[in-house]
C-alpha atoms as a PDB file:
ATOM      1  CA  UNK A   1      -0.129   9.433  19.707  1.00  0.00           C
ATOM      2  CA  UNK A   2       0.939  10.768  16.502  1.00  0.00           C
ATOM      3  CA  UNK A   3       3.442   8.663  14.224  1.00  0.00           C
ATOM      4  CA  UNK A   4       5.723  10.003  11.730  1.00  0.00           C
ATOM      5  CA  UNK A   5       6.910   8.030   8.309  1.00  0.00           C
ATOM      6  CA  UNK A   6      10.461   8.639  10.014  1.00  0.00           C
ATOM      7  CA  UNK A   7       9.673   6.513  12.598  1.00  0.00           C
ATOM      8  CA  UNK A   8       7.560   3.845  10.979  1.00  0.00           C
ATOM      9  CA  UNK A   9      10.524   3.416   9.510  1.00  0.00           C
ATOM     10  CA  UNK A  10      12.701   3.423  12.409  1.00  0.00           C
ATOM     11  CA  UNK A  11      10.391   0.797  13.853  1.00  0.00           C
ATOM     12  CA  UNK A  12      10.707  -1.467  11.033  1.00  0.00           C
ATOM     13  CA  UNK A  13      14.447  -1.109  10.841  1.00  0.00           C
ATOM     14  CA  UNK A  14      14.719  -2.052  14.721  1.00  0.00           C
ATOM     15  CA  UNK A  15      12.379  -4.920  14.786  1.00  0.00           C
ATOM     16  CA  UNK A  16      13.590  -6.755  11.391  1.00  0.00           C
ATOM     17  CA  UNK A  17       9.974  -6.129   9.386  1.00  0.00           C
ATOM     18  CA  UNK A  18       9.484  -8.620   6.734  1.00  0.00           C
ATOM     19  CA  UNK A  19       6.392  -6.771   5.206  1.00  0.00           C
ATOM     20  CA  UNK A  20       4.492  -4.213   5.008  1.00  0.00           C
ATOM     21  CA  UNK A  21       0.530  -4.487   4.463  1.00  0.00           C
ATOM     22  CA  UNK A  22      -1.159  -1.702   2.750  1.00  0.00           C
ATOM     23  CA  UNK A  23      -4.786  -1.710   3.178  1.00  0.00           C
ATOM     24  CA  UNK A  24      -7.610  -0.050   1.412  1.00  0.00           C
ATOM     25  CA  UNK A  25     -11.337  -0.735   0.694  1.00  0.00           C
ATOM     26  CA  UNK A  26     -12.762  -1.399  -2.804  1.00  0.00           C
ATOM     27  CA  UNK A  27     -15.589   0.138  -4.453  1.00  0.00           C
ATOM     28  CA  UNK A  28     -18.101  -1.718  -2.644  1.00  0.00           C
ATOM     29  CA  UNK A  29     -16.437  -0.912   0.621  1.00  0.00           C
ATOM     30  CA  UNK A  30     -14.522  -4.989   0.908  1.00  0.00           C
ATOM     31  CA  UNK A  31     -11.270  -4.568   2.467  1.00  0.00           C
ATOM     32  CA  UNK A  32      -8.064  -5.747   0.327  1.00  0.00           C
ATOM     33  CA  UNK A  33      -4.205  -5.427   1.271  1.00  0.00           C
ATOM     34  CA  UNK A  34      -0.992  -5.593  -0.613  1.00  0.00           C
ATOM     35  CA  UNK A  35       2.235  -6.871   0.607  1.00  0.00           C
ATOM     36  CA  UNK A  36       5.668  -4.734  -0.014  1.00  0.00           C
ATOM     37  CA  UNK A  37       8.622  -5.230   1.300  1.00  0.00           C
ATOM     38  CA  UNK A  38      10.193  -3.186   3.756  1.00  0.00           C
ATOM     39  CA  UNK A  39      12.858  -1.435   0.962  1.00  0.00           C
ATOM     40  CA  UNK A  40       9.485  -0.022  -0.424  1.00  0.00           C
ATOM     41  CA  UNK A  41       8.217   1.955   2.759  1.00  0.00           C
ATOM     42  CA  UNK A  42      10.141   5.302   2.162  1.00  0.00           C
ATOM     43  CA  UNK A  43       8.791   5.032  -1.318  1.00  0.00           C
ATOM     44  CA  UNK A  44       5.232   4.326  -0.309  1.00  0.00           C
ATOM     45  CA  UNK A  45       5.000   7.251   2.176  1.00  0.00           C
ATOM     46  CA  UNK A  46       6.786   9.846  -0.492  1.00  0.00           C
ATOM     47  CA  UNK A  47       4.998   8.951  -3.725  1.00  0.00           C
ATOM     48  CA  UNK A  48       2.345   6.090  -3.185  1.00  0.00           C
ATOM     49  CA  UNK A  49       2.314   2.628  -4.471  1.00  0.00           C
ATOM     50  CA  UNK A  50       1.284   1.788  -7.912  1.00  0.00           C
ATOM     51  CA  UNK A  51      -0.574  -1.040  -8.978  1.00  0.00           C
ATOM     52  CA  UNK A  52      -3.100  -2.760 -11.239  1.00  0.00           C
ATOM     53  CA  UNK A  53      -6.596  -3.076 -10.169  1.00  0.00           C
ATOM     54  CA  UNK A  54      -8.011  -4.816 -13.048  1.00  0.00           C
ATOM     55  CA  UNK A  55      -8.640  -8.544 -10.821  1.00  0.00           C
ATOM     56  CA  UNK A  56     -10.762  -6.429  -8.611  1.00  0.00           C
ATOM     57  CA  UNK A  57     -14.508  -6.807  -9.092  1.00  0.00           C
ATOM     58  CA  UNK A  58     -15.503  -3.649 -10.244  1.00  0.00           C
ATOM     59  CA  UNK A  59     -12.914  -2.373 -12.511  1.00  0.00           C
ATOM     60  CA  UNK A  60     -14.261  -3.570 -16.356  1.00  0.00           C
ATOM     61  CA  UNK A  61     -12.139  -1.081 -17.873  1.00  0.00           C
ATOM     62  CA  UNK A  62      -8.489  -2.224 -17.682  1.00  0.00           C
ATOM     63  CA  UNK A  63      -6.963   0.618 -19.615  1.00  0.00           C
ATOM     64  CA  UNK A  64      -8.412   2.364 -16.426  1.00  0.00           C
ATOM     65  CA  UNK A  65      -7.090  -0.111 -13.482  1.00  0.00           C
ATOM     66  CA  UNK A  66      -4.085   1.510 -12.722  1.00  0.00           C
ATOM     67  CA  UNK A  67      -4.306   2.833  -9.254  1.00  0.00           C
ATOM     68  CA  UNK A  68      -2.205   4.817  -6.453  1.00  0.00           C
ATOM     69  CA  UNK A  69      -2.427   3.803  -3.139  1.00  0.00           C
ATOM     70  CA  UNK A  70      -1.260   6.249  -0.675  1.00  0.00           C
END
């Protein structure tokens, strides 16, 4: 079955949600999370999640960390 964002949302308005973990793989494939809160959801769906990438392993560059996760 097919979710929406609208009712992700309406999930984690009904059961009291805490957090949210985001997760995504790295450049040598290792799978990594972030934590948001639940305020950030509608924000995460609409325009992604920025953050800095520079503790990963792999990014030497940190002028060019910054990532989107979507």
């Amino acid at each position: 079955m097919k979710r929406t964002a609208q009712d992700i949302l309406n999930f984690v308005e009904d059961n009291d949600v805490k957090f949210a973990k985001l997760t995504f793989c790295d450049i040598f494939g290792n799978q990594k999370n972030i934590a948001i809160m639940p305020t950030e959801l509608e924000r995460a769906f609409e325009q992604g999640i920025h953050f800095n990438a520079a503790a990963l392993r792999g990014f030497l560059n940190v002028e060019a960390s910054d990532l989107l996760l979507f």
